[in-house]
N, C-alpha and C. Protein backbone atom coordinates (compact mmCIF):
# COMPACT_ATOMS: atom_id res chain seq x y z
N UNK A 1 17.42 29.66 -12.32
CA UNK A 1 17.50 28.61 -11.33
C UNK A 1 18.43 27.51 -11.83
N UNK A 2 19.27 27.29 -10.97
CA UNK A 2 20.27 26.05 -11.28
C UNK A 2 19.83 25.06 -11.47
N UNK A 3 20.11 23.85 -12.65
CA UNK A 3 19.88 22.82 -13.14
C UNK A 3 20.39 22.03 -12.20
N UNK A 4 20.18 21.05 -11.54
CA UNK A 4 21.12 20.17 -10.58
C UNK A 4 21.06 19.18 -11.57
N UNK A 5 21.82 17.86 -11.82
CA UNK A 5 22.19 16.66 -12.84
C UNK A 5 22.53 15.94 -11.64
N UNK A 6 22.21 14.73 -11.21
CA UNK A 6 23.17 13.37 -10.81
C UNK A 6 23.73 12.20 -11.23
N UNK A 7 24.86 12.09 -11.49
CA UNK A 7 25.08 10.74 -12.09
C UNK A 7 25.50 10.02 -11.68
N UNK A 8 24.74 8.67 -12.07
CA UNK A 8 24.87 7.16 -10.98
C UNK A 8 26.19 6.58 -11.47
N UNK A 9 26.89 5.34 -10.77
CA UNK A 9 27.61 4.40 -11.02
C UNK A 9 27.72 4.04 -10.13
N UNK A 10 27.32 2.62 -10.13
CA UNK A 10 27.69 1.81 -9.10
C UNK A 10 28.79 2.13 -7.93
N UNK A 11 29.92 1.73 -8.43
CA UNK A 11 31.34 2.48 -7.73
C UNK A 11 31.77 4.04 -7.74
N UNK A 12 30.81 4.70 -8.30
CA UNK A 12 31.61 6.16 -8.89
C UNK A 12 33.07 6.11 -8.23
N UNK A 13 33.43 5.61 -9.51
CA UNK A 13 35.13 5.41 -9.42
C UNK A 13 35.66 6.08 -11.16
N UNK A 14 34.49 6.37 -11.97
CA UNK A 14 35.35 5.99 -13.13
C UNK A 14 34.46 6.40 -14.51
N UNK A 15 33.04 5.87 -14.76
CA UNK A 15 32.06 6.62 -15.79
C UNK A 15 31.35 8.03 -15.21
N UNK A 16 30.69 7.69 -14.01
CA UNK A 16 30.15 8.96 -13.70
C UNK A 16 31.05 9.88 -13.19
N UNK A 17 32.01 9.47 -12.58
CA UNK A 17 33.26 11.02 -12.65
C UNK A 17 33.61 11.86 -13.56
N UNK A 18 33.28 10.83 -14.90
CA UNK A 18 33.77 11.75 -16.08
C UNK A 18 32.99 12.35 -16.18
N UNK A 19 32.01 11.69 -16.28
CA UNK A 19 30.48 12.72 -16.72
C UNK A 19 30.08 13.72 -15.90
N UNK A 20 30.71 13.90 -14.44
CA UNK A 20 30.50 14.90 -13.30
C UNK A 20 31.64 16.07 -14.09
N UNK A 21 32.19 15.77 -14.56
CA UNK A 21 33.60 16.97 -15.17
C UNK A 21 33.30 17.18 -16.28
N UNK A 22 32.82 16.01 -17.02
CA UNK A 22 32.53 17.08 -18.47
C UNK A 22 31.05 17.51 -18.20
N UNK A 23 30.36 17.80 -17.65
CA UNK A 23 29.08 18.28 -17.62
C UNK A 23 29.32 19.75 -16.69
N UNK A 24 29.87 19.50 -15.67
CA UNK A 24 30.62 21.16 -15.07
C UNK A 24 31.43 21.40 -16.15
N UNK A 25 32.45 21.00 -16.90
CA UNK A 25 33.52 21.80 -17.27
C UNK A 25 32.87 22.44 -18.80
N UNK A 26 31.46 21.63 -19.61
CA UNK A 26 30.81 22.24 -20.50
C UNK A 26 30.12 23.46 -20.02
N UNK A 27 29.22 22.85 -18.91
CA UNK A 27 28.45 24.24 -18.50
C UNK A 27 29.39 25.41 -18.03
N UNK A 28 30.75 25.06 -17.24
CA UNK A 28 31.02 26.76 -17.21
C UNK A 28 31.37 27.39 -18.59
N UNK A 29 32.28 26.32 -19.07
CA UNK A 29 32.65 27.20 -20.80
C UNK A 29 31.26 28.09 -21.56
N UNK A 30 29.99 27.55 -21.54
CA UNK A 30 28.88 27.66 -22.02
C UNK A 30 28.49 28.83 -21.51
N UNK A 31 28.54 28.85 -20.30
CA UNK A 31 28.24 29.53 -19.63
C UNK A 31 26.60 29.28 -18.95
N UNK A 32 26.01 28.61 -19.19
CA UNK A 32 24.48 27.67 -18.27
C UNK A 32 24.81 27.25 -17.15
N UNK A 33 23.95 27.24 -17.10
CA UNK A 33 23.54 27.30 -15.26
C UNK A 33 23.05 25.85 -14.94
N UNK A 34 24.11 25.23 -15.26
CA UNK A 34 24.03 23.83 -14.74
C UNK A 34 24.65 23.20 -13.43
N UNK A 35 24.86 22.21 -12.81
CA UNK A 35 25.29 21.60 -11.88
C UNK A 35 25.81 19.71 -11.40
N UNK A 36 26.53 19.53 -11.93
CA UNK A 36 26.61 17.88 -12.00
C UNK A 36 27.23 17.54 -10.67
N UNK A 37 26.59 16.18 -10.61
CA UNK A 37 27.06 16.04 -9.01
C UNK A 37 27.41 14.18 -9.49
N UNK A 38 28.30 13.85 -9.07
CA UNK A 38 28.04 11.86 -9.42
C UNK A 38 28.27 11.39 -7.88
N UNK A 39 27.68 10.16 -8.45
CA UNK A 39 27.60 9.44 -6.88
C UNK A 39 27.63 7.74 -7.47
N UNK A 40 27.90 6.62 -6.22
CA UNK A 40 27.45 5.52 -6.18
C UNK A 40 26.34 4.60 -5.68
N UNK A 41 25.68 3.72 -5.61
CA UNK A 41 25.45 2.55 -5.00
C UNK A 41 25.86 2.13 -3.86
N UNK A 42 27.16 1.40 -4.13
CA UNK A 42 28.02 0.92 -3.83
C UNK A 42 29.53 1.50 -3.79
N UNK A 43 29.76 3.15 -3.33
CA UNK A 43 30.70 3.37 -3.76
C UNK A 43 32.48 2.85 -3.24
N UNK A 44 33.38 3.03 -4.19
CA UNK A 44 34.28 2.36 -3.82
C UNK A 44 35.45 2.83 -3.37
N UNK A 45 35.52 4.06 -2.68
CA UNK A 45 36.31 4.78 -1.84
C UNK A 45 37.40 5.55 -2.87
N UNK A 46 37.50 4.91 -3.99
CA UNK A 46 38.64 6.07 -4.59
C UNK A 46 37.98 5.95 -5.86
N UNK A 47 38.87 6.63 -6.74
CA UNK A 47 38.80 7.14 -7.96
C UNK A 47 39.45 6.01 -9.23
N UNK A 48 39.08 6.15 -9.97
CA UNK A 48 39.95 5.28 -10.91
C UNK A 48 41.31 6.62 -11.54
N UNK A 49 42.40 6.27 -11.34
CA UNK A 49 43.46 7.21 -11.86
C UNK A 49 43.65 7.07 -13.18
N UNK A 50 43.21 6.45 -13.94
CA UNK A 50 42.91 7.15 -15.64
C UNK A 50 41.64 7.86 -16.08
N UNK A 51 40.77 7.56 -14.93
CA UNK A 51 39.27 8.57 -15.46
C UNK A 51 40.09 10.11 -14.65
N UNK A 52 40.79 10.17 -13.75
CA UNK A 52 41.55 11.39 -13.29
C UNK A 52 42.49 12.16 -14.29
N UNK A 53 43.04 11.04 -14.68
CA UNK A 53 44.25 11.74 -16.13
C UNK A 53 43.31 12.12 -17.37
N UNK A 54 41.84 11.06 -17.96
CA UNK A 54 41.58 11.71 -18.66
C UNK A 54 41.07 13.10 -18.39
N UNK A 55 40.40 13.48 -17.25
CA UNK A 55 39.83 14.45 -17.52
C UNK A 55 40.69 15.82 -17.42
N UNK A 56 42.16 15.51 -16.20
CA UNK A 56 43.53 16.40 -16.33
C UNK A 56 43.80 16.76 -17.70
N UNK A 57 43.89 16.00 -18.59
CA UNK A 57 44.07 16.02 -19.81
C UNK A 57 43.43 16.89 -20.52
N UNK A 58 42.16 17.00 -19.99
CA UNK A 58 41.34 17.48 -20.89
C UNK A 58 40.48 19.51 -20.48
N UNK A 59 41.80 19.56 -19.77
CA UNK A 59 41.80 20.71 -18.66
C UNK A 59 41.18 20.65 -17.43
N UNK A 60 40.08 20.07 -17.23
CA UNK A 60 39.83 19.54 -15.70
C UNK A 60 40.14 19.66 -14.67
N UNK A 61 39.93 20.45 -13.92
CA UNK A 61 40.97 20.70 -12.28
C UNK A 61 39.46 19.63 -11.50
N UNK A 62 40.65 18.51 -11.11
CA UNK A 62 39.61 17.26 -10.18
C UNK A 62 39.82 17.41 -8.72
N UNK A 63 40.15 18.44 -8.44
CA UNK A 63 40.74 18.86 -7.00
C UNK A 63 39.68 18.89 -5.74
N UNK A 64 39.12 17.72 -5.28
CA UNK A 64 37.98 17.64 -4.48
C UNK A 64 37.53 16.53 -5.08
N UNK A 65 37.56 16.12 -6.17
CA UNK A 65 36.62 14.98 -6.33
C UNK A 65 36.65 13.70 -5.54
N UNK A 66 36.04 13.17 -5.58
CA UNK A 66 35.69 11.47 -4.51
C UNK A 66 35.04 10.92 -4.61
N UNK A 67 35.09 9.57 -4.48
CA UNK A 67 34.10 8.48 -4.80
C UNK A 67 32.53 9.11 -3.49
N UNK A 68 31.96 8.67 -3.86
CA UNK A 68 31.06 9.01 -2.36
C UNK A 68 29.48 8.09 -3.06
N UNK A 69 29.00 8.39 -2.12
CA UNK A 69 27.46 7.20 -1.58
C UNK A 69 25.73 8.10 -2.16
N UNK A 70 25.48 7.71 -2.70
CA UNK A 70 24.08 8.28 -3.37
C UNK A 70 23.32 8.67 -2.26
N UNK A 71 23.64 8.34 -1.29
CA UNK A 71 23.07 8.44 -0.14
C UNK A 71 23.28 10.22 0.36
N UNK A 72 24.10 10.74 -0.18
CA UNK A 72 24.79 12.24 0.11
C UNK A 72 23.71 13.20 -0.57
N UNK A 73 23.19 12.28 -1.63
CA UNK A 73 22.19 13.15 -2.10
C UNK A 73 20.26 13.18 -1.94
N UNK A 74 19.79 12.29 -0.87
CA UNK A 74 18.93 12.20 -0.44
C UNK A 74 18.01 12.60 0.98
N UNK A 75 19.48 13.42 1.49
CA UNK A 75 18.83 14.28 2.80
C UNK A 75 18.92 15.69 3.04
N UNK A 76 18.27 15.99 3.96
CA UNK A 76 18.21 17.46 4.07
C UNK A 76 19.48 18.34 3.62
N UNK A 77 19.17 19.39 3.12
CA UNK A 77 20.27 19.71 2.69
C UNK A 77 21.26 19.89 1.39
N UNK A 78 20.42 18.41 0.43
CA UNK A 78 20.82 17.86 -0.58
C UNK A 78 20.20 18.96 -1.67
N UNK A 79 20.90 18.93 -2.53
CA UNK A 79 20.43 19.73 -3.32
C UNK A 79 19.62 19.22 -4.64
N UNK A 80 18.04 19.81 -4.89
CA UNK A 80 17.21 19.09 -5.52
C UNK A 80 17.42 18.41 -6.91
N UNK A 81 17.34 17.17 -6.98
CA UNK A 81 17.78 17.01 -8.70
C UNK A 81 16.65 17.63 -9.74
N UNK A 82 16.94 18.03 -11.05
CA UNK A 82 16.12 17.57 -11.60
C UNK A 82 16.10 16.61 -12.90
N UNK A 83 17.74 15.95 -13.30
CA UNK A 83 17.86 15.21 -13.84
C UNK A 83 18.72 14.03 -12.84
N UNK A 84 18.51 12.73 -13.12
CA UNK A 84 19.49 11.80 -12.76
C UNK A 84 19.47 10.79 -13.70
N UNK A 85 20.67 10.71 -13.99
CA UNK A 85 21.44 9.94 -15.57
C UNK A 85 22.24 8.51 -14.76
N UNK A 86 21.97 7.24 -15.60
CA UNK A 86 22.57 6.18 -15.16
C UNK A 86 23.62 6.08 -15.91
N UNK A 87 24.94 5.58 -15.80
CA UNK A 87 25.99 5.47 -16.88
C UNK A 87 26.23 4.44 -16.60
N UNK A 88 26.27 3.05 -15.93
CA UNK A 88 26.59 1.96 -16.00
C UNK A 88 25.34 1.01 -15.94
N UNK A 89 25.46 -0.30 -16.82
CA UNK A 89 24.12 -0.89 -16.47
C UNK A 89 23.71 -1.65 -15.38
N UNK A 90 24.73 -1.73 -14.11
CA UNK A 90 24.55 -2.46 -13.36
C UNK A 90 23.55 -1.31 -12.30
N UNK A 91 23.70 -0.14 -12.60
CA UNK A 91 23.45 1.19 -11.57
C UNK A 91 21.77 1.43 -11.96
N UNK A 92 21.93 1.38 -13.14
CA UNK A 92 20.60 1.25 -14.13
C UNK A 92 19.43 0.26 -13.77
N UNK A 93 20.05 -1.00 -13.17
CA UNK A 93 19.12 -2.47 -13.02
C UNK A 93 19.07 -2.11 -11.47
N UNK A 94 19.37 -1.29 -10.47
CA UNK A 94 19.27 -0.76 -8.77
C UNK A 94 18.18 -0.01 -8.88
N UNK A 95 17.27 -0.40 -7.68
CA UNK A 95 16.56 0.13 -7.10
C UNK A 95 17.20 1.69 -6.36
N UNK A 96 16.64 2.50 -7.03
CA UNK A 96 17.51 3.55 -6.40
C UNK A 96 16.64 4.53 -5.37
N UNK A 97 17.41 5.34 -4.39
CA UNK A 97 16.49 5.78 -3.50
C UNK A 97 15.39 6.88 -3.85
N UNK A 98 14.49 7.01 -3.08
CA UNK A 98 13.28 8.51 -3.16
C UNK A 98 14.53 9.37 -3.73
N UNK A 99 14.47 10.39 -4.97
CA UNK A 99 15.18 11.60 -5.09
C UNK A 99 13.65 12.46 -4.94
N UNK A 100 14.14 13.25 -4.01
CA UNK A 100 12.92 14.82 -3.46
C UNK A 100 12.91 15.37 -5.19
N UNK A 101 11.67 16.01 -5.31
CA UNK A 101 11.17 16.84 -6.82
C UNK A 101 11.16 15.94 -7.86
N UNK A 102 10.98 14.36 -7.99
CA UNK A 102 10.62 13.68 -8.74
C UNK A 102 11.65 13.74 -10.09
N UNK A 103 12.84 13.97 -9.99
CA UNK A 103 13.72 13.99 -11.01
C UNK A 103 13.56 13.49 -12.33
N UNK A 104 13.58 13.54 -13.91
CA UNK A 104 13.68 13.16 -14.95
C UNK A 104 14.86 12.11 -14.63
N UNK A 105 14.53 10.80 -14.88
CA UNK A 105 15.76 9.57 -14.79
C UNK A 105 16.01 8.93 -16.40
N UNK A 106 16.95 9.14 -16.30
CA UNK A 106 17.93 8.38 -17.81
C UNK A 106 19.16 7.55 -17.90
N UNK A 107 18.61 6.21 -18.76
CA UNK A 107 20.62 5.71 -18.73
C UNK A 107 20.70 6.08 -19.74
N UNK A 108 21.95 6.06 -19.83
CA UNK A 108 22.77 6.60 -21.00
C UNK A 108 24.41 6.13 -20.65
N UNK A 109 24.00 4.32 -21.26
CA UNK A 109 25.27 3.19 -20.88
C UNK A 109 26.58 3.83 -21.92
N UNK A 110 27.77 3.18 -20.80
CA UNK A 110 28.74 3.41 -21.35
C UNK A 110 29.30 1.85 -21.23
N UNK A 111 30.05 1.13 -22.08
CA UNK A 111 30.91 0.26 -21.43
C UNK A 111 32.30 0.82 -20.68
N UNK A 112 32.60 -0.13 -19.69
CA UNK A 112 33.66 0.22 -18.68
C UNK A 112 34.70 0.47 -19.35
N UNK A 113 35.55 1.36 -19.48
CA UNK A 113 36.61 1.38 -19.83
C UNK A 113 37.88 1.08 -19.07
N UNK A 114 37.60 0.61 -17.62
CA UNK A 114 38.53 -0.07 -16.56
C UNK A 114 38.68 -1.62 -17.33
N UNK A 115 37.88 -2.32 -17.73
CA UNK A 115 37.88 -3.75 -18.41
C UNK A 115 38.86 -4.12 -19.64
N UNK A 116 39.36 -2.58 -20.20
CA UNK A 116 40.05 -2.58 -21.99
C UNK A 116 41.24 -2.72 -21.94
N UNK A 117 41.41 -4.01 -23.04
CA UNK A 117 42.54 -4.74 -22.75
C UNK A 117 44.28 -3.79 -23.30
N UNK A 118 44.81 -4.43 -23.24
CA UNK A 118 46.32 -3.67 -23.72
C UNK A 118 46.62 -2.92 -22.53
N UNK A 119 47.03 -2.96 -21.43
CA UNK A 119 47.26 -2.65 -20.51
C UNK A 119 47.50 -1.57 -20.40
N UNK A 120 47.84 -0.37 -19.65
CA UNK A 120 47.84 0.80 -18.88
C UNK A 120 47.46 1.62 -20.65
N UNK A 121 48.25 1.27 -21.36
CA UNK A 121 48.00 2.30 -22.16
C UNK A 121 46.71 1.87 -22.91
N UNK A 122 46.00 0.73 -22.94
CA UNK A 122 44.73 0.66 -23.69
C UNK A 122 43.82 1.18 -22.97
N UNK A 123 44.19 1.07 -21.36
CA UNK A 123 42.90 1.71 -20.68
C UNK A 123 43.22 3.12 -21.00
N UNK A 124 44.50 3.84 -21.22
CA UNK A 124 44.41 5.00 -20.98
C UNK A 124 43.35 5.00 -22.42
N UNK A 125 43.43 4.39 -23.52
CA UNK A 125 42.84 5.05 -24.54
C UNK A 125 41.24 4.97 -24.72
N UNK A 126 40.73 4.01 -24.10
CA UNK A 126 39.57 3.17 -23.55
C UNK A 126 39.09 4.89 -22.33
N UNK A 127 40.01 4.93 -21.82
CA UNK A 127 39.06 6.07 -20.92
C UNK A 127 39.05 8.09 -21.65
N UNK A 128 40.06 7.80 -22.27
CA UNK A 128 40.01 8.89 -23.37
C UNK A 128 38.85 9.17 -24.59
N UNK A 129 38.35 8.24 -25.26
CA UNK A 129 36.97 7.92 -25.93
C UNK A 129 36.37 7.75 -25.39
N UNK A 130 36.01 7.19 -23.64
CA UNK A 130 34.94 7.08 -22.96
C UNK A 130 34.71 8.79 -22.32
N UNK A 131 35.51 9.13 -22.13
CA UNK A 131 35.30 10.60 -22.11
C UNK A 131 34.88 11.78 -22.96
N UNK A 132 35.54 11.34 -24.07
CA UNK A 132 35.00 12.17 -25.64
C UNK A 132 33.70 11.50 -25.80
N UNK A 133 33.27 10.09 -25.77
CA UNK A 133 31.97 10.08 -25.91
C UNK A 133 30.89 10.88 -25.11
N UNK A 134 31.36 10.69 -23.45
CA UNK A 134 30.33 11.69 -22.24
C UNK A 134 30.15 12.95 -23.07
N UNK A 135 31.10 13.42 -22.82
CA UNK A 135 31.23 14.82 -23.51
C UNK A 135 30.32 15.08 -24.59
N UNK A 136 30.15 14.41 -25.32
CA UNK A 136 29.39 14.49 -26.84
C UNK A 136 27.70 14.48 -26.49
N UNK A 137 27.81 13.93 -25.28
CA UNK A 137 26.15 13.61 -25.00
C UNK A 137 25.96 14.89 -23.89
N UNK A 138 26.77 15.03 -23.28
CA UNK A 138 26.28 16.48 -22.00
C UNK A 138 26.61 17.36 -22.96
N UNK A 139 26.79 17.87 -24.23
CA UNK A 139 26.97 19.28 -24.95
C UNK A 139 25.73 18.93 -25.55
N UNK A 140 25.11 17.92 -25.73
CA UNK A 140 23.73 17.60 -26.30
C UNK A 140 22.99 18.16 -24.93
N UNK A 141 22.82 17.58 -24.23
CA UNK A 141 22.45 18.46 -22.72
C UNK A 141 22.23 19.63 -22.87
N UNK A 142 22.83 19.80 -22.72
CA UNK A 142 23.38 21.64 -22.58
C UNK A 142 22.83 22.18 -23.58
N UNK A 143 22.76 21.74 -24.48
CA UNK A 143 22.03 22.48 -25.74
C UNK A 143 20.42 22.84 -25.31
N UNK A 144 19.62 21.67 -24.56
CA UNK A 144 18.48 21.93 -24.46
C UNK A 144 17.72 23.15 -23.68
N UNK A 145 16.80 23.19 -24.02
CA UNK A 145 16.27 24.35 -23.10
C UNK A 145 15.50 24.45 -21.88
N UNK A 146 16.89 23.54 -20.82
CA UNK A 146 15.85 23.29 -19.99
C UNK A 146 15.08 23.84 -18.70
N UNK A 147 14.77 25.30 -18.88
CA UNK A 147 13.99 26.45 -18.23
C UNK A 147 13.00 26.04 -18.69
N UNK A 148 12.73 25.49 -20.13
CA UNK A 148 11.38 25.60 -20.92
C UNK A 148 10.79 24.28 -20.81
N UNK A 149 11.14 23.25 -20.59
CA UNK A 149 10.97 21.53 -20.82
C UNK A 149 9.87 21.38 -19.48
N UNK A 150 8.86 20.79 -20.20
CA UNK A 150 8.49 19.93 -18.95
C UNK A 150 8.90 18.57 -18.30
N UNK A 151 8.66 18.20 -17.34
CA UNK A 151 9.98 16.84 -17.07
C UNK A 151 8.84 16.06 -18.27
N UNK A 152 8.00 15.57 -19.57
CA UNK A 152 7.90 14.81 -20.14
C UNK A 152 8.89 14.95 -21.60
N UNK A 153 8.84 16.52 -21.72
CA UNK A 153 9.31 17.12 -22.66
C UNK A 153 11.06 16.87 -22.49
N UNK A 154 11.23 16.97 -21.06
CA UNK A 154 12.67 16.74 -21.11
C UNK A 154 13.10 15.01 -20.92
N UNK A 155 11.88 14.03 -20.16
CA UNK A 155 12.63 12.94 -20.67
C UNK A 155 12.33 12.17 -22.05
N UNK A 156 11.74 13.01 -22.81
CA UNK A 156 11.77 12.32 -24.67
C UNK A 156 13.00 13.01 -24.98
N UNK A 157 13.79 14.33 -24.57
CA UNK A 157 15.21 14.60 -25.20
C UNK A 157 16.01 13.80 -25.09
N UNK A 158 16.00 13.52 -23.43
CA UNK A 158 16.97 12.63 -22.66
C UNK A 158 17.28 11.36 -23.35
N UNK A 159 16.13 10.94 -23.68
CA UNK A 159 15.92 9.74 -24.62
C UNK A 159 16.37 9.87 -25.46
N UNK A 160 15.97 10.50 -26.36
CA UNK A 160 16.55 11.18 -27.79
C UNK A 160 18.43 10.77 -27.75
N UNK A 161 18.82 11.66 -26.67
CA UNK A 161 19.98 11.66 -26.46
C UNK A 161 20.69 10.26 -26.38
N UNK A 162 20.16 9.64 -25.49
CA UNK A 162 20.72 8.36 -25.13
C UNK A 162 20.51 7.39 -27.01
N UNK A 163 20.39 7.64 -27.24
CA UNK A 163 20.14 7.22 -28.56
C UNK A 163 20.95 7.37 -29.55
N UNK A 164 21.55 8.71 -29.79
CA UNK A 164 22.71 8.89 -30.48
C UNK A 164 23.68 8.60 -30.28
């Protein structure tokens, strides 16, 4: 049975995009039966174009991706979570809606890498380590066993995780 994952950001413009690509692009290499989906709050109609280059970069085909509304994932149709991960702390401090099957919820903050100074090329490098960091924590993911976890068992990993 497919793992569904959601990840918040306020704007999904830019942390949780990455984390929507490196969490698909680990699980197919892996080969697990995972599923990442990101969403916003507040979303802000496009993408940030260095969270796009990093993940081009990083083999990534982003061909479909889009900012879109948390709201996509709360009605019929939606497909059930059973994890949802916060990556920004403003997304983290929101009241967020009913998710159906009682999802395991985790932040696991990143600072913005849209904010890092030295212009085009500091963000590019600012969103390049913000990406190698995601990455480092969804192959921690992925590692777990989560056919076997109960959602208490899986949010002390989650935790765990957010920690390293």
């Amino acid at each position: 049975m497919t793992t569904h994952v959601l990840i918040l950001c306020t704007h999904n413009s830019a942390r949780s995009v990455l984390a929507e690509g490196m969490l698909n692009h680990w699980a197919a290499k892996l080969g697990k039966d995972v599923r990442a989906y990101s969403a916003g709050s507040a979303p802000s109609g496009r993408l940030n174009p260095f969270a796009l280059e990093a993940l081009t970069r990083a083999g990534i085909d982003v061909d479909g991706y889009r900012s879109k509304s948390w709201d996509e994932f709360v009605g019929d149709g939606a497909p059930e979570m059973r994890i949802v991960i916060t990556v920004c702390d403003s997304a983290a401090a929101e009241t967020c809606p009913y998710w159906p099957g009682s999802p395991v919820k985790v932040h696991w903050g990143y600072v913005d890498p849209s904010n890092a100074p030295g212009g085009d090329e500091g963000k590019r490098a600012a969103f390049e380590l913000t990406r190698q960091a995601i990455g480092y924590r969804m192959l921690q993911l992925l590692a777990l066993p989560l056919d076997r976890l109960d959602n208490a068992e899986l949010q002390k990993a989650l935790t765990n995780i957010s920690e390293s």
